[in-house]
Protein backbone atom coordinates (compact mmCIF):
# COMPACT_ATOMS: atom_id res chain seq x y z
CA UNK A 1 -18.70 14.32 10.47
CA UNK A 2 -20.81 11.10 9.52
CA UNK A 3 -18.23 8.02 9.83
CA UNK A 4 -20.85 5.98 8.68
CA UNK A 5 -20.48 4.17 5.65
CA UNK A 6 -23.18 4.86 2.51
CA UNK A 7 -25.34 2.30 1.02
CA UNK A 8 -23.09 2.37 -2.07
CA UNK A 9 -20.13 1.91 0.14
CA UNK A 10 -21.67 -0.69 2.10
CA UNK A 11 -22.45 -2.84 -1.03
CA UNK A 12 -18.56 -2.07 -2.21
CA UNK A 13 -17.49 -3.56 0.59
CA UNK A 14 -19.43 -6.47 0.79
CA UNK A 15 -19.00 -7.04 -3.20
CA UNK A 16 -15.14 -7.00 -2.55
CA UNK A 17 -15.41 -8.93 0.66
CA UNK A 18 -17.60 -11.76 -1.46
CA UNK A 19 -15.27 -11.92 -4.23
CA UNK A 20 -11.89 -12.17 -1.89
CA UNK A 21 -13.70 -14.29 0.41
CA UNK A 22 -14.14 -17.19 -2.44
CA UNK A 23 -10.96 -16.43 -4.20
CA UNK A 24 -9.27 -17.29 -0.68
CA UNK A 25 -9.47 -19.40 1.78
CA UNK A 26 -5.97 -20.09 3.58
CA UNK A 27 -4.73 -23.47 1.34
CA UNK A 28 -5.75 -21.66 -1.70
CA UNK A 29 -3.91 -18.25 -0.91
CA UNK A 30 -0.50 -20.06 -0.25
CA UNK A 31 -0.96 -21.92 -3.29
CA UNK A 32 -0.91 -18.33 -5.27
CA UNK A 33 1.07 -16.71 -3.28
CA UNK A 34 3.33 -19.80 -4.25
CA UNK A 35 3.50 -19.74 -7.65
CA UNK A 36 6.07 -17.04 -9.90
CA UNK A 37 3.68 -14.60 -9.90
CA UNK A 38 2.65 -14.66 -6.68
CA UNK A 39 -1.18 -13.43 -7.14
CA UNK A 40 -4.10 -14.40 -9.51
CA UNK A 41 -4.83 -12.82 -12.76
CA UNK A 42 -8.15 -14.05 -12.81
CA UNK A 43 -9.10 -12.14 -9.66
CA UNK A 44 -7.42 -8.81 -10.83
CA UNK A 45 -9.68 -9.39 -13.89
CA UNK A 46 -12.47 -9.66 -11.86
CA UNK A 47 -11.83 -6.86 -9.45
CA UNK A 48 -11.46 -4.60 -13.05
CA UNK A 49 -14.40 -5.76 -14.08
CA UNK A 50 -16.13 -4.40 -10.31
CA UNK A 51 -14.38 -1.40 -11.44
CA UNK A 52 -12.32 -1.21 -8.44
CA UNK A 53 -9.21 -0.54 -10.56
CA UNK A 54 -10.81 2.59 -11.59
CA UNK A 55 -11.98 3.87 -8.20
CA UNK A 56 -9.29 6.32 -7.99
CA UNK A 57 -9.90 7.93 -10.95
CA UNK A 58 -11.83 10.78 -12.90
CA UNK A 59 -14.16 9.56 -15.51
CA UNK A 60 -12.09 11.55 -18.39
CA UNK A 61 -9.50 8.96 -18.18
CA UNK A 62 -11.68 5.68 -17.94
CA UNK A 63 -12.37 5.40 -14.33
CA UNK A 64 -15.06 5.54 -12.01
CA UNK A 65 -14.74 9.14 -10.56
CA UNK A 66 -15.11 8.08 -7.00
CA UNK A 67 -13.54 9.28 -3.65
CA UNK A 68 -10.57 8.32 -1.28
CA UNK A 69 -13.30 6.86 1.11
CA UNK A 70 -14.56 4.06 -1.86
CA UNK A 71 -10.50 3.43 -1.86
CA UNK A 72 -9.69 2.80 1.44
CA UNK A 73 -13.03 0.61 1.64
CA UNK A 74 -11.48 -1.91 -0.63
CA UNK A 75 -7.58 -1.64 0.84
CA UNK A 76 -9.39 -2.93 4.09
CA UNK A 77 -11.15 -5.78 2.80
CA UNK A 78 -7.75 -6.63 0.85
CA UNK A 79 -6.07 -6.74 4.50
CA UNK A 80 -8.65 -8.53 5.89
CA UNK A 81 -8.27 -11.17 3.49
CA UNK A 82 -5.15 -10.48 3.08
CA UNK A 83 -5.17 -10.47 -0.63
CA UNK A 84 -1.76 -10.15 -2.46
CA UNK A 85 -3.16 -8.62 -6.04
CA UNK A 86 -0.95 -5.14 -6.07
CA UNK A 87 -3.72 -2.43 -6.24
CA UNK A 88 -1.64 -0.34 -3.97
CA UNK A 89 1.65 -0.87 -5.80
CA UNK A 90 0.71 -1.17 -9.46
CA UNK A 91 -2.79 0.71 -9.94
CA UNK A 92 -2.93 3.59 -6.96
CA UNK A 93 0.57 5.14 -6.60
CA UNK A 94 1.38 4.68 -10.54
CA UNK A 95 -1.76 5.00 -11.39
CA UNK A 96 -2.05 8.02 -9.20
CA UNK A 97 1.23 10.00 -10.62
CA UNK A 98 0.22 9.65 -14.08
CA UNK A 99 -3.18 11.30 -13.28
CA UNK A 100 -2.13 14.13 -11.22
CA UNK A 101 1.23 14.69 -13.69
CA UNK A 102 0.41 13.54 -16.74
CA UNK A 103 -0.43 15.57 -19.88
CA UNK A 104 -4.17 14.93 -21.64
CA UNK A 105 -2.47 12.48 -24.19
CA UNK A 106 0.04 10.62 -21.75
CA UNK A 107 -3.64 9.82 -18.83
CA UNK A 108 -5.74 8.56 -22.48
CA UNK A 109 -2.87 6.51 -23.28
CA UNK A 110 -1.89 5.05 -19.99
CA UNK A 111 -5.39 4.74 -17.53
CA UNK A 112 -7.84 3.24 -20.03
CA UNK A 113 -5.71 -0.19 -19.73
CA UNK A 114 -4.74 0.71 -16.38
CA UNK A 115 -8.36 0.52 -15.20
CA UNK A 116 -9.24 -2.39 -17.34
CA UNK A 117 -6.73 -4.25 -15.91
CA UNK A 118 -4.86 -4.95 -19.14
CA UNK A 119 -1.90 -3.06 -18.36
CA UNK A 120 0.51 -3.31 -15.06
CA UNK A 121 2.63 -0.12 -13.65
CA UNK A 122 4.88 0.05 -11.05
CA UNK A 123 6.68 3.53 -9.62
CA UNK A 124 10.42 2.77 -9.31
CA UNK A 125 11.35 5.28 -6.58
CA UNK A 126 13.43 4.22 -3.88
CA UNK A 127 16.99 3.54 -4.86
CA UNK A 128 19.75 1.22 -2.49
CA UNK A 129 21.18 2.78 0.69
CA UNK A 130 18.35 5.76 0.89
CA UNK A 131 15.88 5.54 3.17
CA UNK A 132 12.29 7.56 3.34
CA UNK A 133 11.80 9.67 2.14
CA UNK A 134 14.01 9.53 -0.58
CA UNK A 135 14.31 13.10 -1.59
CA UNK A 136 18.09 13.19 -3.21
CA UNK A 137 18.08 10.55 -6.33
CA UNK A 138 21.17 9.17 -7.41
CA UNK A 139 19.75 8.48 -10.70
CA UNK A 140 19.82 10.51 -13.58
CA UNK A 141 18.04 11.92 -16.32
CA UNK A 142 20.03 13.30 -19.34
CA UNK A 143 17.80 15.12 -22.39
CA UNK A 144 18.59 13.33 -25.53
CA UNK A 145 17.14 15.52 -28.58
CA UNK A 146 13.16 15.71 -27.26
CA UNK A 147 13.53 12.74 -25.02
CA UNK A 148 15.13 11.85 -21.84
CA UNK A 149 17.92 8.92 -21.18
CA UNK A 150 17.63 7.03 -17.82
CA UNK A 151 20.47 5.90 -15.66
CA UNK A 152 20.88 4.57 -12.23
CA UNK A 153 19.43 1.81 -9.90
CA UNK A 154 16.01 1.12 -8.14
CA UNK A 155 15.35 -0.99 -5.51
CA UNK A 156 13.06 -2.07 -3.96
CA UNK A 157 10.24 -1.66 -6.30
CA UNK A 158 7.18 -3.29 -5.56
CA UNK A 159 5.69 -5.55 -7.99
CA UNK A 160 8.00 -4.14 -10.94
CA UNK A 161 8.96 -7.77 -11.32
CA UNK A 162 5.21 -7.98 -13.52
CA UNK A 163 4.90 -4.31 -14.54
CA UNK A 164 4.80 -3.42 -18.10
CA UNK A 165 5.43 0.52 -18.01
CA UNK A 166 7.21 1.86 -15.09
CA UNK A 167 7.06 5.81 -13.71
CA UNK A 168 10.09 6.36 -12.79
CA UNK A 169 11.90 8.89 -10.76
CA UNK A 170 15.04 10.84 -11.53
CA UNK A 171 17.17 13.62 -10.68
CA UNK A 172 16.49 16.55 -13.44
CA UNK A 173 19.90 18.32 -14.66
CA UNK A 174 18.71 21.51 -13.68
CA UNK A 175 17.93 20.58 -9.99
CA UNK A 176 14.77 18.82 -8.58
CA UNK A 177 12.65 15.40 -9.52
CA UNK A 178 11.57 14.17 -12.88
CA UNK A 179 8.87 11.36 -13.81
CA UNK A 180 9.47 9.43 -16.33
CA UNK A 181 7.62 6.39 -18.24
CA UNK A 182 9.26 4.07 -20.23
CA UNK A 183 8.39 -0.16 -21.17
CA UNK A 184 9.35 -2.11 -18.64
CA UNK A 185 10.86 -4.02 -21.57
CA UNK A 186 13.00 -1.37 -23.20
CA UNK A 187 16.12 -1.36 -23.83
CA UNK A 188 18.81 -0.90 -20.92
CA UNK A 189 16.42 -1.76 -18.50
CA UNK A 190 17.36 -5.12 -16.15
CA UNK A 191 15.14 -6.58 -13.90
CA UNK A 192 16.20 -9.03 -11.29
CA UNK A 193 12.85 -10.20 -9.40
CA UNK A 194 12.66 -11.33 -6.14
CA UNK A 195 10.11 -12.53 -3.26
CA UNK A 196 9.70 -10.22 0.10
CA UNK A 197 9.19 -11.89 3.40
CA UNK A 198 5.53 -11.00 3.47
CA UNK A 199 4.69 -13.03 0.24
CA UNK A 200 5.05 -10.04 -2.37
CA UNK A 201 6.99 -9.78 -4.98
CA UNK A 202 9.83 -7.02 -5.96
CA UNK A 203 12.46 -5.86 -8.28
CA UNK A 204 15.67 -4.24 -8.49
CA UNK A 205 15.58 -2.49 -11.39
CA UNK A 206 18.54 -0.99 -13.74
CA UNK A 207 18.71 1.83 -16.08
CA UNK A 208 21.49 2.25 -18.42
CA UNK A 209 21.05 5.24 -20.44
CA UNK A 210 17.33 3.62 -21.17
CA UNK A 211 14.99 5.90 -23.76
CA UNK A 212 12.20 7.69 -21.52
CA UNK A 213 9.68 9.77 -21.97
CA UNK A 214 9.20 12.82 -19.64
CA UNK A 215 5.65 12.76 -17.85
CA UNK A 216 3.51 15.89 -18.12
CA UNK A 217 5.00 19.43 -18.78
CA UNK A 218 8.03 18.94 -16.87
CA UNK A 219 9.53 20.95 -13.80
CA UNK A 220 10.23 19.45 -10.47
CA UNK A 221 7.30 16.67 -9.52
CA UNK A 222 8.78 16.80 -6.08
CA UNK A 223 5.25 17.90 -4.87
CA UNK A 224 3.33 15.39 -7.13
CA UNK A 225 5.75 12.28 -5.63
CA UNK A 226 4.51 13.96 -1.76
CA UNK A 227 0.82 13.71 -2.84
CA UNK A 228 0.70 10.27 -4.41
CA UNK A 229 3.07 9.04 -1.25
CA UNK A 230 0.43 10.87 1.24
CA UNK A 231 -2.32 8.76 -0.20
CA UNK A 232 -1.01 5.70 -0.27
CA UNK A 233 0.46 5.93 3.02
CA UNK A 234 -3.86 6.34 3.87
CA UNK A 235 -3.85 3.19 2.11
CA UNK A 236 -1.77 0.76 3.97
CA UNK A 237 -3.15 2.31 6.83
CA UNK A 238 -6.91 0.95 5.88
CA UNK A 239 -5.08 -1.85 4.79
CA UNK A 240 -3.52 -2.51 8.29
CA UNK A 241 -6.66 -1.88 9.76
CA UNK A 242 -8.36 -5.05 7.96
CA UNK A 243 -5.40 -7.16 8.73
CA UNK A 244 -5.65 -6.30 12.29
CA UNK A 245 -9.17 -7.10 12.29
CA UNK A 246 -8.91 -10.65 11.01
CA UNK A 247 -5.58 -11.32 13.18
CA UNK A 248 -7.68 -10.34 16.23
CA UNK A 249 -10.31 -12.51 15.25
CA UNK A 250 -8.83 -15.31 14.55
CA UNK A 251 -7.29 -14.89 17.86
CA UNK A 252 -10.67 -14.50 20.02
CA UNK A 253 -11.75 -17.46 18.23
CA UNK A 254 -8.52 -19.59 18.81
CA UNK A 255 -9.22 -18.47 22.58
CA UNK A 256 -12.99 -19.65 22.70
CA UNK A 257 -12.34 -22.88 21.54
CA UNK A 258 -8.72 -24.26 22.99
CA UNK A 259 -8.52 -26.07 25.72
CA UNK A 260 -6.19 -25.56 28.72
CA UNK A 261 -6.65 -27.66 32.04
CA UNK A 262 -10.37 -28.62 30.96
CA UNK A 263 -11.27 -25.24 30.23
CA UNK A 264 -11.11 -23.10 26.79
CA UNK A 265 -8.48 -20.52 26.93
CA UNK A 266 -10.87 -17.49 27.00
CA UNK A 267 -12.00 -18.62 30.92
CA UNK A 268 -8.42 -17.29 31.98
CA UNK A 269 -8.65 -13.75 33.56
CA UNK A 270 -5.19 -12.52 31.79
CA UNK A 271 -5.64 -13.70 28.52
CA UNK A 272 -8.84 -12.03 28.56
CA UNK A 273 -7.88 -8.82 29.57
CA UNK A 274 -5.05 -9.15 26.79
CA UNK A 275 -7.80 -9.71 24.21
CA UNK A 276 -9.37 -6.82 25.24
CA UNK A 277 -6.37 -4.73 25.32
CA UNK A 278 -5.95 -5.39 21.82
CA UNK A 279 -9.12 -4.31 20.91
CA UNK A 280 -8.36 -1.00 22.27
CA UNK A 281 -5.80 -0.51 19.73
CA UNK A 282 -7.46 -1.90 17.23
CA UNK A 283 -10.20 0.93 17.39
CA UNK A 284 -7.10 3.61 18.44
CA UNK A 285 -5.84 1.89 14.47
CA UNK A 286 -9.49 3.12 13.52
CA UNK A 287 -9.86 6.13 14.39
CA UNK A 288 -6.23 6.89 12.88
CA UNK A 289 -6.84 5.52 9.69
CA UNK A 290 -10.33 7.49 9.33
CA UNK A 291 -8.47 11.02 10.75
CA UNK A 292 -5.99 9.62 7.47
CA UNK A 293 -8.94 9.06 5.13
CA UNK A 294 -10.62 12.69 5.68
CA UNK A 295 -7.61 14.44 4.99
CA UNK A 296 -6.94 12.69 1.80
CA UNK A 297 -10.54 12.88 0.69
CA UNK A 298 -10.73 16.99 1.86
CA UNK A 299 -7.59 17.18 -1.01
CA UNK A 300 -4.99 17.49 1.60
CA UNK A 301 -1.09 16.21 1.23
CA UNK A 302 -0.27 16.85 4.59
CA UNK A 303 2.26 14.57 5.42
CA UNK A 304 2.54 14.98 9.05
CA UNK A 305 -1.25 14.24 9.26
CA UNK A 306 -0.37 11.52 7.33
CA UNK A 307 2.52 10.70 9.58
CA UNK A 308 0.16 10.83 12.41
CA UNK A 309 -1.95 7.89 11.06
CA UNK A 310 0.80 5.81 10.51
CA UNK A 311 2.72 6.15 13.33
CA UNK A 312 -0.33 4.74 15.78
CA UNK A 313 -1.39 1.92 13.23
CA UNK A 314 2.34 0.55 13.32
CA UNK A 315 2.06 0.72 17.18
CA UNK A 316 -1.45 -0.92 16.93
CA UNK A 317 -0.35 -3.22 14.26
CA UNK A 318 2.88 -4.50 16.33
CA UNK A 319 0.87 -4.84 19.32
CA UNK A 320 -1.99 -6.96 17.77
CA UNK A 321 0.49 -8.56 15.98
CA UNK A 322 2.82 -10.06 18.95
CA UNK A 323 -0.03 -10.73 20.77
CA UNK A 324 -1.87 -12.94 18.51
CA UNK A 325 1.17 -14.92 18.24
CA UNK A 326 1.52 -15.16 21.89
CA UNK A 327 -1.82 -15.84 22.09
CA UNK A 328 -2.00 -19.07 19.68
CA UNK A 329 1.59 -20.55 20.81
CA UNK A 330 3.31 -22.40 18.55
CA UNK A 331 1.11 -22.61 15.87
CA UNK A 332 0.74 -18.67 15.84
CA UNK A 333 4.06 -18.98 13.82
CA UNK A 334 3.83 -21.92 11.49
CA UNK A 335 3.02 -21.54 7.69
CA UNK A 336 -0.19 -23.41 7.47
CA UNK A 337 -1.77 -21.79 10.10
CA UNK A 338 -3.38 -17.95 8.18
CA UNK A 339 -2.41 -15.58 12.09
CA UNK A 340 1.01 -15.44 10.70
CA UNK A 341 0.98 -14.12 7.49
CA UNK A 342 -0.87 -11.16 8.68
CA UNK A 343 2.11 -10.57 11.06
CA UNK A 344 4.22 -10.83 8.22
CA UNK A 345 1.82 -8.62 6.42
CA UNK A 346 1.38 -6.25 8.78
CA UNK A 347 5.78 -5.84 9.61
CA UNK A 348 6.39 -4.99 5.80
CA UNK A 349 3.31 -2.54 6.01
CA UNK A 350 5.11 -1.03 8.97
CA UNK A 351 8.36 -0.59 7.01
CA UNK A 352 6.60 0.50 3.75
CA UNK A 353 7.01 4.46 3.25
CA UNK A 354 8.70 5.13 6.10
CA UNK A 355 8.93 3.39 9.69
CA UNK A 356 7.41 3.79 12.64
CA UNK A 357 11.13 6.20 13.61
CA UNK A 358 11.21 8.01 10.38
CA UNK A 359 7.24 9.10 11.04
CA UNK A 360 8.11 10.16 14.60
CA UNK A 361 10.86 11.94 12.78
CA UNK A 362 8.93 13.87 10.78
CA UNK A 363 6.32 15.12 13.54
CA UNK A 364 9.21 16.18 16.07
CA UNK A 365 10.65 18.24 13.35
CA UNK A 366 7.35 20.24 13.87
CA UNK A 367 7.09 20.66 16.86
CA UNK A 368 8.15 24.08 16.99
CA UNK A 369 5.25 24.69 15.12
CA UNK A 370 2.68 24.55 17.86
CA UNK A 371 2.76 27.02 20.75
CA UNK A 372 1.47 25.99 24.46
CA UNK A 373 -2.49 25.86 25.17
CA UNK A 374 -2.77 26.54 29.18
CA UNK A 375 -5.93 26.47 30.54
């Protein structure tokens, strides 16, 4: 397999590096990260003009008909520069349901706008006291004449405090999982926004007996929900991988230029060797996220490939992470200074469809699947 990038994908990257790299320098990113809604419109315009919102999908319904590999191109650069415009949250997995679920009518209706950045989704999923993956929904879907009524509770949902449609999950009456759109406006739906620790923003969302319209044919979407999930669990994997990157930079380059004793940091024998341990699992990240990449882009949903990925990135990710801090001291921790935000960045990444546990979970449920290889 050629893990080399193409020249197309090489002058992605470096478009979407350009553009974050002006839009955000450290003081400029706190200031929008700052402000109510915590990200810029003008950069999401420009990022739909790139056509990066349309990456993901088929040309049919306004996108760009390109592959998982042009996706997780971008998700890096947005870790690396640690961007906080929700592709993942309110283009990809949305974005994604509505294309593999959706009926003819209900993808020319929603992913035009979608891609051109006019309209905002979000996928209201997880519901209080559940953890991943949350398979048994508390909320409800009742048929009302040839519509559907909503009722129950989300939270967290990521970014649903801007969205203006939401897919959202419920339990069916005949057994399994429904998708559902509806305004994010509509009646009997109640929003109460809030900021994560990472700089994000979130909802809780409410639905009491709200009007809804059932996404494609119907049936349980149980396997559609897996999919989506698989993918963007690829994402925040390339997306760890640029944060990891940059935090390890940043660090090598605090090292090279503080001084300790008359001598810059990277002269001490330990620290040095700890620099170079985290390099090792930065490229250990790699390799993981790429393994996570191919089976997305060969049309796989395998979750415990999936769960593979994710489960070394997190232990990369924690390990780069504490030692960068260590690393810089004091300042490793402070606001102004960008090494800690990607910390931050990269701990809600590593709680984000399922934890580190809940992925270790999932592959020693299977291990009863493999038999011993002696040789």
């Amino acid at each position: 397999m050629d893990f080399e990038l193409t020249d197309e994908q090489v002058m992605l990257r470096d478009t979407v590096r350009d553009l974050l790299g002006r839009a955000y320098d450290p003081e400029t990113r706190l200031k929008v990260t700052d402000t109510d809604l915590g990200w810029s419109r003008d950069v999401w315009r420009q990022l739909a003009e790139l056509g990066v919102l349309g990456l993901a999908f088929d040309e049919e319904d306004g996108g760009v008909g390109a592959g998982p590999v042009e996706t997780m191109v971008v998700m890096e650069e947005i870790g690396r520069r640690n961007a906080p415009e929700p592709l993942l949250d309110a283009v990809l997995v949305p974005g994604g349901l509505v294309a593999r679920a959706g009926t003819a009518e209900q993808r020319q209706r929603v992913l035009p706008a979608l891609v051109g950045g006019e309209t905002l989704l979000a996928f209201a999923h997880e519901e209080p006291g559940t953890r991943w993956p949350a398979t048994e929904l508390a909320t409800a879907a009742i048929p009302d004449g040839d519509a559907y009524r909503i009722t129950g509770v989300k939270n967290p949902v990521p970014h649903g405090d801007c969205a203006d449609q939401l897919v959202v999950s419920a339990a069916l009456p005949g057994g399994g999982v429904g998708l559902f759109l509806l305004a994010a406006d509509a009646e009997g739906v109640t929003r109460t926004a809030y900021r994560t620790f990472d700089e994000r923003r979130g909802a809780q969302i409410e639905f009491a007996s709200a009007a809804a319209e059932l996404l494609g044919a119907g049936g349980d979407a149980q396997p559609v929900v897996d999919a989506v999930t698989v993918a963007a669990q690829a994402s925040l994997c390339a997306e760890s991988l640029g944060a990891m990157e940059e935090a390890m930079r940043l660090t090598t380059d605090y090292l090279k230029t503080r001084k300790q004793f008359g001598v810059t940091l990277s002269k001490f024998q330990a620290l040095t060797q700890r620099a170079a341990n985290m390099y090792v699992s930065l490229e250990l990240a790699r390799s993981m996220s790429l393994y996570a990449t191919a089976a997305v882009a060969d049309g796989s949903a395998d979750q415990v490939a999936a769960s593979r990925a994710r489960l070394q990135v997190g232990r990369s990710a924690r390990h780069i992470g504490q030692e960068s801090i260590q690393m810089h001291g004091g300042i490793g921790i402070t606001t102004e200074y960008p090494v800690s935000h990607y910390v931050a960045r990269l701990t809600a990444i590593a709680r984000t469809l399922g934890s580190d546990l809940e992925h270790l979970r999932v592959l020693s449920d299977r291990v009863g699947d493999y038999t011993l290889v002696e040789f």
